[in-house]
PDB file of N, CA and C in Angstrom:
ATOM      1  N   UNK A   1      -5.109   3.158  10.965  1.00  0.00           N
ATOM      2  CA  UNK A   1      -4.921   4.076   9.875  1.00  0.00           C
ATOM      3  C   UNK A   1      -4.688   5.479  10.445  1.00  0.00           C
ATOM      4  N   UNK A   2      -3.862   6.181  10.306  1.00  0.00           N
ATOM      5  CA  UNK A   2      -2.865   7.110  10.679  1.00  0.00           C
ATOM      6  C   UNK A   2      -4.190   8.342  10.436  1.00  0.00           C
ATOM      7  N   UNK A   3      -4.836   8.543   8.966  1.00  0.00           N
ATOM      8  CA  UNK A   3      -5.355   9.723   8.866  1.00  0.00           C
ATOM      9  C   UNK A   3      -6.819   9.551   9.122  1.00  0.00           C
ATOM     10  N   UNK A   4      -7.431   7.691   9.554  1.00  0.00           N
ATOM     11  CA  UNK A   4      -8.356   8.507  10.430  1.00  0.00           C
ATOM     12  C   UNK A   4      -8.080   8.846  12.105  1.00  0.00           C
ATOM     13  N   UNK A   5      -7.027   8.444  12.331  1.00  0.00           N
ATOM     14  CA  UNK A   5      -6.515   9.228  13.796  1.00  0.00           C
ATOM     15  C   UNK A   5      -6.488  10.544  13.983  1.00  0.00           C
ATOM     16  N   UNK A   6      -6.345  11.040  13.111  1.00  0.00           N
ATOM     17  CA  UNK A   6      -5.823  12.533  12.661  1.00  0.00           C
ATOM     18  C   UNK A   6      -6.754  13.339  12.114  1.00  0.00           C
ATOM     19  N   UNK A   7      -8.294  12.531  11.632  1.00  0.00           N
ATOM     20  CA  UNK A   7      -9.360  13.474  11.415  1.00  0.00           C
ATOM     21  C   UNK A   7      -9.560  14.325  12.060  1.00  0.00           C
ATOM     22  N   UNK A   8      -9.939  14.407  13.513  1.00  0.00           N
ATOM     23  CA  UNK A   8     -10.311  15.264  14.271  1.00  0.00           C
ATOM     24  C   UNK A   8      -9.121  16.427  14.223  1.00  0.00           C
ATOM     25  N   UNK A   9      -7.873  16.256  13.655  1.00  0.00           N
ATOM     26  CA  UNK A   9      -7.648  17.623  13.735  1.00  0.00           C
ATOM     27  C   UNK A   9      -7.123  18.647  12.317  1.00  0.00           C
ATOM     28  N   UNK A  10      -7.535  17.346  11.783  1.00  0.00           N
ATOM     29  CA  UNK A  10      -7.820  17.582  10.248  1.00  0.00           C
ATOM     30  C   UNK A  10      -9.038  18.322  10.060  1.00  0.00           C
ATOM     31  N   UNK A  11     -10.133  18.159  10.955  1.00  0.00           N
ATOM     32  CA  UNK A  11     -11.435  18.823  10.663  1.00  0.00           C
ATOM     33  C   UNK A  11     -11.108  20.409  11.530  1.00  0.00           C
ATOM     34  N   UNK A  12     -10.248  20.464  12.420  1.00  0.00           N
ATOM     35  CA  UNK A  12     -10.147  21.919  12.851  1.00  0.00           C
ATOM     36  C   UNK A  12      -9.272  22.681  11.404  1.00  0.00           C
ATOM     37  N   UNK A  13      -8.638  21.821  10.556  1.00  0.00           N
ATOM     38  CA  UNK A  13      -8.289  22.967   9.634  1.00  0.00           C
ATOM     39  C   UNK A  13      -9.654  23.851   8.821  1.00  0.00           C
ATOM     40  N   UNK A  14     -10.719  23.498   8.886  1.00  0.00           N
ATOM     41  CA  UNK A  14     -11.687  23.516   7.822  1.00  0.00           C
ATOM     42  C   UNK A  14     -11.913  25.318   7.911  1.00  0.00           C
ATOM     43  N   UNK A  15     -12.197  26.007   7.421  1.00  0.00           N
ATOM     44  CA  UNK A  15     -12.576  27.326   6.907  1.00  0.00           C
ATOM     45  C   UNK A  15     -13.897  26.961   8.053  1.00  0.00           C
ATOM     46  N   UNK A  16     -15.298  26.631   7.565  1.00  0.00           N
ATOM     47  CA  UNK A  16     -15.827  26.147   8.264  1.00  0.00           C
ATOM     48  C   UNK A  16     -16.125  25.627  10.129  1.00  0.00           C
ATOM     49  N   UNK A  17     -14.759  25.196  10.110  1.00  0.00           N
ATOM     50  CA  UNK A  17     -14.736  24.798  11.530  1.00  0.00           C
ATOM     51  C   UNK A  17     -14.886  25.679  12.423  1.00  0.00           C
ATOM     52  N   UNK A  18     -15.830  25.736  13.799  1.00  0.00           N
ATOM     53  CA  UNK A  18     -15.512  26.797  15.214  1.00  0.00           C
ATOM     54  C   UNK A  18     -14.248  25.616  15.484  1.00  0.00           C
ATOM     55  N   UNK A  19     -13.146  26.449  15.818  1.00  0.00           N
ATOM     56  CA  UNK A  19     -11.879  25.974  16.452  1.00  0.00           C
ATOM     57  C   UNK A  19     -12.188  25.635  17.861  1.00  0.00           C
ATOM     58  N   UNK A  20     -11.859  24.367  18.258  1.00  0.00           N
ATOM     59  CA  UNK A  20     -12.173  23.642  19.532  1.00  0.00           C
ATOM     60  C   UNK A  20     -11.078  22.247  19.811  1.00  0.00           C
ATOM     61  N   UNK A  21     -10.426  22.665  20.765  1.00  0.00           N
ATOM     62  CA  UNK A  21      -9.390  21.165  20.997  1.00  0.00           C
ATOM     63  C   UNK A  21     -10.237  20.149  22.153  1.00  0.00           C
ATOM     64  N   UNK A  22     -10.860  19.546  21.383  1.00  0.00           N
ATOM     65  CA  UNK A  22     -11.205  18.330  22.106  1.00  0.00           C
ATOM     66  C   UNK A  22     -10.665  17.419  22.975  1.00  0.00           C
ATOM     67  N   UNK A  23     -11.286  16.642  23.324  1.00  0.00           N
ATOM     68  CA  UNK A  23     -10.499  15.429  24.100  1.00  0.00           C
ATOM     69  C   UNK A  23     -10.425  14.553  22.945  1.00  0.00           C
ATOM     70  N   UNK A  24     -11.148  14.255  21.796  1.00  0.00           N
ATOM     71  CA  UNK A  24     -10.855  13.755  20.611  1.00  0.00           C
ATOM     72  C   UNK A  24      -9.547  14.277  20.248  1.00  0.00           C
ATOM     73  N   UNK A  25      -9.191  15.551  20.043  1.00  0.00           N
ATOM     74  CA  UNK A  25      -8.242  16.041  19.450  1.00  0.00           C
ATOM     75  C   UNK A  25      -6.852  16.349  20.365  1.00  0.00           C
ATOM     76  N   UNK A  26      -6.802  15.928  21.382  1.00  0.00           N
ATOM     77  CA  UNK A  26      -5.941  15.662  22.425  1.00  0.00           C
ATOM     78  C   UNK A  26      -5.548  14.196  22.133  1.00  0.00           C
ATOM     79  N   UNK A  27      -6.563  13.360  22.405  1.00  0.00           N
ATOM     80  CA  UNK A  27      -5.997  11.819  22.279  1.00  0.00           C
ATOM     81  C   UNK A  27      -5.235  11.707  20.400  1.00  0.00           C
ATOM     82  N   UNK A  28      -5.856  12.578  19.730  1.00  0.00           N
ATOM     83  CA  UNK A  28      -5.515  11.925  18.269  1.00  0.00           C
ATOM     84  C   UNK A  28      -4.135  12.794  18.518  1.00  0.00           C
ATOM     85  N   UNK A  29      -4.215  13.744  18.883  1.00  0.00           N
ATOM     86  CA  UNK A  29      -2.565  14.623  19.022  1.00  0.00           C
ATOM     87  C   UNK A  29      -1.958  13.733  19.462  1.00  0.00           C
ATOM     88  N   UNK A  30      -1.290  13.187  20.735  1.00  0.00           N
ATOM     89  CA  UNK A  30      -1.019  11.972  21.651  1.00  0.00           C
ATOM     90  C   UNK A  30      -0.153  10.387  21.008  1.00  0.00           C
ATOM     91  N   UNK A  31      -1.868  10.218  20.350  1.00  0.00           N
ATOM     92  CA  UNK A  31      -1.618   9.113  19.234  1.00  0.00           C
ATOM     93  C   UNK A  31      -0.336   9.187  18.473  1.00  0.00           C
ATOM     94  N   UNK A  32      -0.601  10.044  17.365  1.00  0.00           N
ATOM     95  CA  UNK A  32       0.261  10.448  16.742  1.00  0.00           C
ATOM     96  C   UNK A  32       1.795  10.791  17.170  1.00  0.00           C
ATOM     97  N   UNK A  33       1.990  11.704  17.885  1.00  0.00           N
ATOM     98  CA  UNK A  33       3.355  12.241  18.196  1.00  0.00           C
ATOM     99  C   UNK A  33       3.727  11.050  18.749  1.00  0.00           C
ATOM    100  N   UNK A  34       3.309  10.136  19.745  1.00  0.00           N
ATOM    101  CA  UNK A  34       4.062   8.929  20.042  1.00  0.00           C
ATOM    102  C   UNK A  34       4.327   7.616  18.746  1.00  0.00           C
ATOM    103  N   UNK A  35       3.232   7.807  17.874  1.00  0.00           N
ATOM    104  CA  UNK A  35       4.251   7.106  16.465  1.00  0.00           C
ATOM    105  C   UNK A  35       5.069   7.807  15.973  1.00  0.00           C
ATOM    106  N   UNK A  36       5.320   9.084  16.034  1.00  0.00           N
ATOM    107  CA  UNK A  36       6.272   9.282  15.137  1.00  0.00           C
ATOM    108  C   UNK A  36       7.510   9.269  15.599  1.00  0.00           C
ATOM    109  N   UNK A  37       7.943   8.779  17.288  1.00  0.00           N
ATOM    110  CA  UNK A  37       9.198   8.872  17.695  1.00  0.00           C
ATOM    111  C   UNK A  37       9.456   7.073  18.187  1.00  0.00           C
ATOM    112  N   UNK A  38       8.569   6.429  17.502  1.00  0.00           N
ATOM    113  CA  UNK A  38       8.393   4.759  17.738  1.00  0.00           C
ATOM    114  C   UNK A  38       9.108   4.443  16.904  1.00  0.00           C
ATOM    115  N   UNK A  39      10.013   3.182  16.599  1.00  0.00           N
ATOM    116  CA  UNK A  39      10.540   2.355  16.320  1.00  0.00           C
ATOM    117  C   UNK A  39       9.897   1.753  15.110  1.00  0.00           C
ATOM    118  N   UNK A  40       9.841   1.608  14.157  1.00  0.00           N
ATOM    119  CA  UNK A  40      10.952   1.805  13.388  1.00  0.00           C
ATOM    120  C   UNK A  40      10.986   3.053  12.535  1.00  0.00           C
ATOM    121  N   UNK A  41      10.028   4.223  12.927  1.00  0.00           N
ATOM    122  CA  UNK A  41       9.762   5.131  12.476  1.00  0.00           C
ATOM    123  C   UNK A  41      10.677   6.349  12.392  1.00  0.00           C
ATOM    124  N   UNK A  42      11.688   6.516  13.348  1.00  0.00           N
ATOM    125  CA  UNK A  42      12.885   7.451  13.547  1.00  0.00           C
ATOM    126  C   UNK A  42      14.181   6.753  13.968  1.00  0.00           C
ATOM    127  N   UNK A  43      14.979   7.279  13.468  1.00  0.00           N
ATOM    128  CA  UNK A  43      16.097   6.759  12.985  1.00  0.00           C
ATOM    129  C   UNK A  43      17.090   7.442  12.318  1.00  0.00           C
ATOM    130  N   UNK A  44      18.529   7.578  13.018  1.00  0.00           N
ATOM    131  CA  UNK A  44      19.703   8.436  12.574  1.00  0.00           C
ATOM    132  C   UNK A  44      19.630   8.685  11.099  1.00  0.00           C
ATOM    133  N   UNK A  45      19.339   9.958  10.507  1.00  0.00           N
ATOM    134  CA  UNK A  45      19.940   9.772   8.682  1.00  0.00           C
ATOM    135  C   UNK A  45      21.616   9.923   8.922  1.00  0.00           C
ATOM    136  N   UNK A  46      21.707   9.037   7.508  1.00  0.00           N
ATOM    137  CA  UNK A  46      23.047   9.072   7.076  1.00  0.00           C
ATOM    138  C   UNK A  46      22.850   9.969   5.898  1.00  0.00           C
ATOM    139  N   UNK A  47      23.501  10.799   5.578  1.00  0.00           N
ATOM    140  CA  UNK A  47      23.642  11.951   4.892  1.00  0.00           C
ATOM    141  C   UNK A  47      24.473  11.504   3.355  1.00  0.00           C
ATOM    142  N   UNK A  48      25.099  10.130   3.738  1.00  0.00           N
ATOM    143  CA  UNK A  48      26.322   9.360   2.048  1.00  0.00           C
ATOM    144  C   UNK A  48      25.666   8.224   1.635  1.00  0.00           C
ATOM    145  N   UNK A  49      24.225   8.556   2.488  1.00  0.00           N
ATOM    146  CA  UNK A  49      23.160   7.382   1.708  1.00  0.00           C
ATOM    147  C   UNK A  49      22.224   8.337   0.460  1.00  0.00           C
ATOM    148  N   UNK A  50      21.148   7.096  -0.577  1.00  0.00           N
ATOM    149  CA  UNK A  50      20.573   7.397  -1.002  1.00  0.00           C
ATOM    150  C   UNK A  50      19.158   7.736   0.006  1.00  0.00           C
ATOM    151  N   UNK A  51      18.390   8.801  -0.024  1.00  0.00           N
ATOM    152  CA  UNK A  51      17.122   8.923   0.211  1.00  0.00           C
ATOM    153  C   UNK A  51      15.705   8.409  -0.589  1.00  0.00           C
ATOM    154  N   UNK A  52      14.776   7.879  -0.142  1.00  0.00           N
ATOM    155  CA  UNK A  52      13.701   7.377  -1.078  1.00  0.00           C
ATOM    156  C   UNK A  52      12.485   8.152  -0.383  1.00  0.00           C
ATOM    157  N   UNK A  53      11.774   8.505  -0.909  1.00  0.00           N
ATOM    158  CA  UNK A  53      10.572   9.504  -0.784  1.00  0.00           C
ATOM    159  C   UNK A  53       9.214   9.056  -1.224  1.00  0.00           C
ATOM    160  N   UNK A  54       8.430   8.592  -0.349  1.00  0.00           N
ATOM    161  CA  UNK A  54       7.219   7.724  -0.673  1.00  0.00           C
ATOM    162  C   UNK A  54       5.926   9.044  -0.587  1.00  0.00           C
ATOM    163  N   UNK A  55       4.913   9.182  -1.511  1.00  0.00           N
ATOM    164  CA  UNK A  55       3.526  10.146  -1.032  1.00  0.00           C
ATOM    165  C   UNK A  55       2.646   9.479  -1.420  1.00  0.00           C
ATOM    166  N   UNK A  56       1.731   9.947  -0.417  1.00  0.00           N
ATOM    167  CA  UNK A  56       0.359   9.656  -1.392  1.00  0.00           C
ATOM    168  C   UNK A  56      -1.131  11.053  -0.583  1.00  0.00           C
ATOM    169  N   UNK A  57      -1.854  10.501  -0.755  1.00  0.00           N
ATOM    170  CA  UNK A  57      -2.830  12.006  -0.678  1.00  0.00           C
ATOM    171  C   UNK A  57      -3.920  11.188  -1.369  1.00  0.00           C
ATOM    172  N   UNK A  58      -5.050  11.774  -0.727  1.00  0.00           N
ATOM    173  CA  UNK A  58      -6.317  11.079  -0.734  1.00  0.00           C
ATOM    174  C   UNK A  58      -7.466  12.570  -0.691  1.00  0.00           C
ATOM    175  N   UNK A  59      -8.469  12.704  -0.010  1.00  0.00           N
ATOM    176  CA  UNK A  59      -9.144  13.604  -0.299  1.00  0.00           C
ATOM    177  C   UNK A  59      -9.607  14.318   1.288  1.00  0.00           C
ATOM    178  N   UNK A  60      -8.922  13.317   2.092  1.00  0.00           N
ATOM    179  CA  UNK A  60      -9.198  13.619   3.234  1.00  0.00           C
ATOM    180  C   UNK A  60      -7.844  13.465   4.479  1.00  0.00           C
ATOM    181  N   UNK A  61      -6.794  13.264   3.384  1.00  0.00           N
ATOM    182  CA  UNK A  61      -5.253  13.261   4.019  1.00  0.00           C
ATOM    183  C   UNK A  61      -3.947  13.087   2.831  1.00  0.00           C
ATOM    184  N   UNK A  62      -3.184  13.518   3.395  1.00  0.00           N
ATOM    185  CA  UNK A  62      -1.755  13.339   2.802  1.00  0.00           C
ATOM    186  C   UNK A  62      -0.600  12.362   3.828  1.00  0.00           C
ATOM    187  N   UNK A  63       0.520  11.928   3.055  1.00  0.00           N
ATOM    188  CA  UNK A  63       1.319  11.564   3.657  1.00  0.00           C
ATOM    189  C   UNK A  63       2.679  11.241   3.002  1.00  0.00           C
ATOM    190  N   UNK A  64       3.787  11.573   3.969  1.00  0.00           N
ATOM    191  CA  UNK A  64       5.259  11.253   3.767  1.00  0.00           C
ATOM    192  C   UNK A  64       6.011  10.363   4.033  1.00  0.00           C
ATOM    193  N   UNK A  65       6.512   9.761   3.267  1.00  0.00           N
ATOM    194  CA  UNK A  65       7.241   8.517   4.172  1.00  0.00           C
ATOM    195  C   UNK A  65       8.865   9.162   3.470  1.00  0.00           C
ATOM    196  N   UNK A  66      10.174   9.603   4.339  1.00  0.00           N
ATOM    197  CA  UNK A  66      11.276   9.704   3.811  1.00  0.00           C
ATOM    198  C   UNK A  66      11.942   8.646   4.756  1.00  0.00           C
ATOM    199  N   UNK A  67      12.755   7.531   3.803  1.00  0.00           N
ATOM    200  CA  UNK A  67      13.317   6.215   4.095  1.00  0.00           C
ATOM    201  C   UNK A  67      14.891   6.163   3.411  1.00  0.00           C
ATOM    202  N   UNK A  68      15.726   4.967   4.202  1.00  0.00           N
ATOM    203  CA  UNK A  68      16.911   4.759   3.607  1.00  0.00           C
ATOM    204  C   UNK A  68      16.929   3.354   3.827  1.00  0.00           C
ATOM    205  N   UNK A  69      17.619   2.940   3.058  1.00  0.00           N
ATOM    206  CA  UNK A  69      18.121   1.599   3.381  1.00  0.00           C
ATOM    207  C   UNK A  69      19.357   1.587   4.190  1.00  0.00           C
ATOM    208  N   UNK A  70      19.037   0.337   5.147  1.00  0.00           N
ATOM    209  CA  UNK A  70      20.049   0.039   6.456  1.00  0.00           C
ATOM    210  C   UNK A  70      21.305  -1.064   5.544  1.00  0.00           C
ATOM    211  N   UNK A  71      22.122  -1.094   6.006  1.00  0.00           N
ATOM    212  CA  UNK A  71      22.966  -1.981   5.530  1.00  0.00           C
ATOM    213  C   UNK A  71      22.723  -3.509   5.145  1.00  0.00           C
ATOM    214  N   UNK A  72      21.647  -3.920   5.795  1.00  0.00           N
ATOM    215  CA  UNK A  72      20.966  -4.944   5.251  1.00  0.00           C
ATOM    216  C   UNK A  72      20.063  -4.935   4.368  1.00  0.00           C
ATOM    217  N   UNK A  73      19.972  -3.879   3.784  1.00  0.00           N
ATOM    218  CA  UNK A  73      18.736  -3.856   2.764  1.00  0.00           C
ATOM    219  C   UNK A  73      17.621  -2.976   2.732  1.00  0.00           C
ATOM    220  N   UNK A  74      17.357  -3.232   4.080  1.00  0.00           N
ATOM    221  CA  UNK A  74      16.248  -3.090   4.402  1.00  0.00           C
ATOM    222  C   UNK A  74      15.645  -1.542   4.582  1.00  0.00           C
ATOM    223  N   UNK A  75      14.363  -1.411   4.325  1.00  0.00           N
ATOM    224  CA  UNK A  75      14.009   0.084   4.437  1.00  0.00           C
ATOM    225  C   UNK A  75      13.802   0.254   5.548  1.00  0.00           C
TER     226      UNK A  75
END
């Protein structure tokens, strides 16, 4: 699950928080930036396609999914 990977630097946003980059917050940085350039996650846009726009948001994360369909269908 993506946003508890991302707690730890979800908790440095806090008003609250002393700002501190962890080794928690190194590995969850890490984590992350290497999914987001993984397979099947990035991928050329075509600009004469339709776009589909997925959210959702919880109380302790948000998230985006912007998708197209490939010529097979598929998202």
């Amino acid at each position: 699950n993506d946003a508890r990977i991302a707690a730890p630097l979800h908790a440095l946003c806090s008003p609250d928080c002393k700002w501190f980059w962890s080794e928690r917050c190194i590995e969850a940085f890490e984590i992350l930036k290497k999914k987001l350039v993984e397979y099947p996650i990035l991928r050329k846009i075509n600009f004469k396609k339709e776009f589909i726009v997925y959210t959702d948001a919880s109380t302790t994360a948000i998230g985006v999914i912007l998708a197209q369909k490939s010529d097979q269908g598929n998202e």
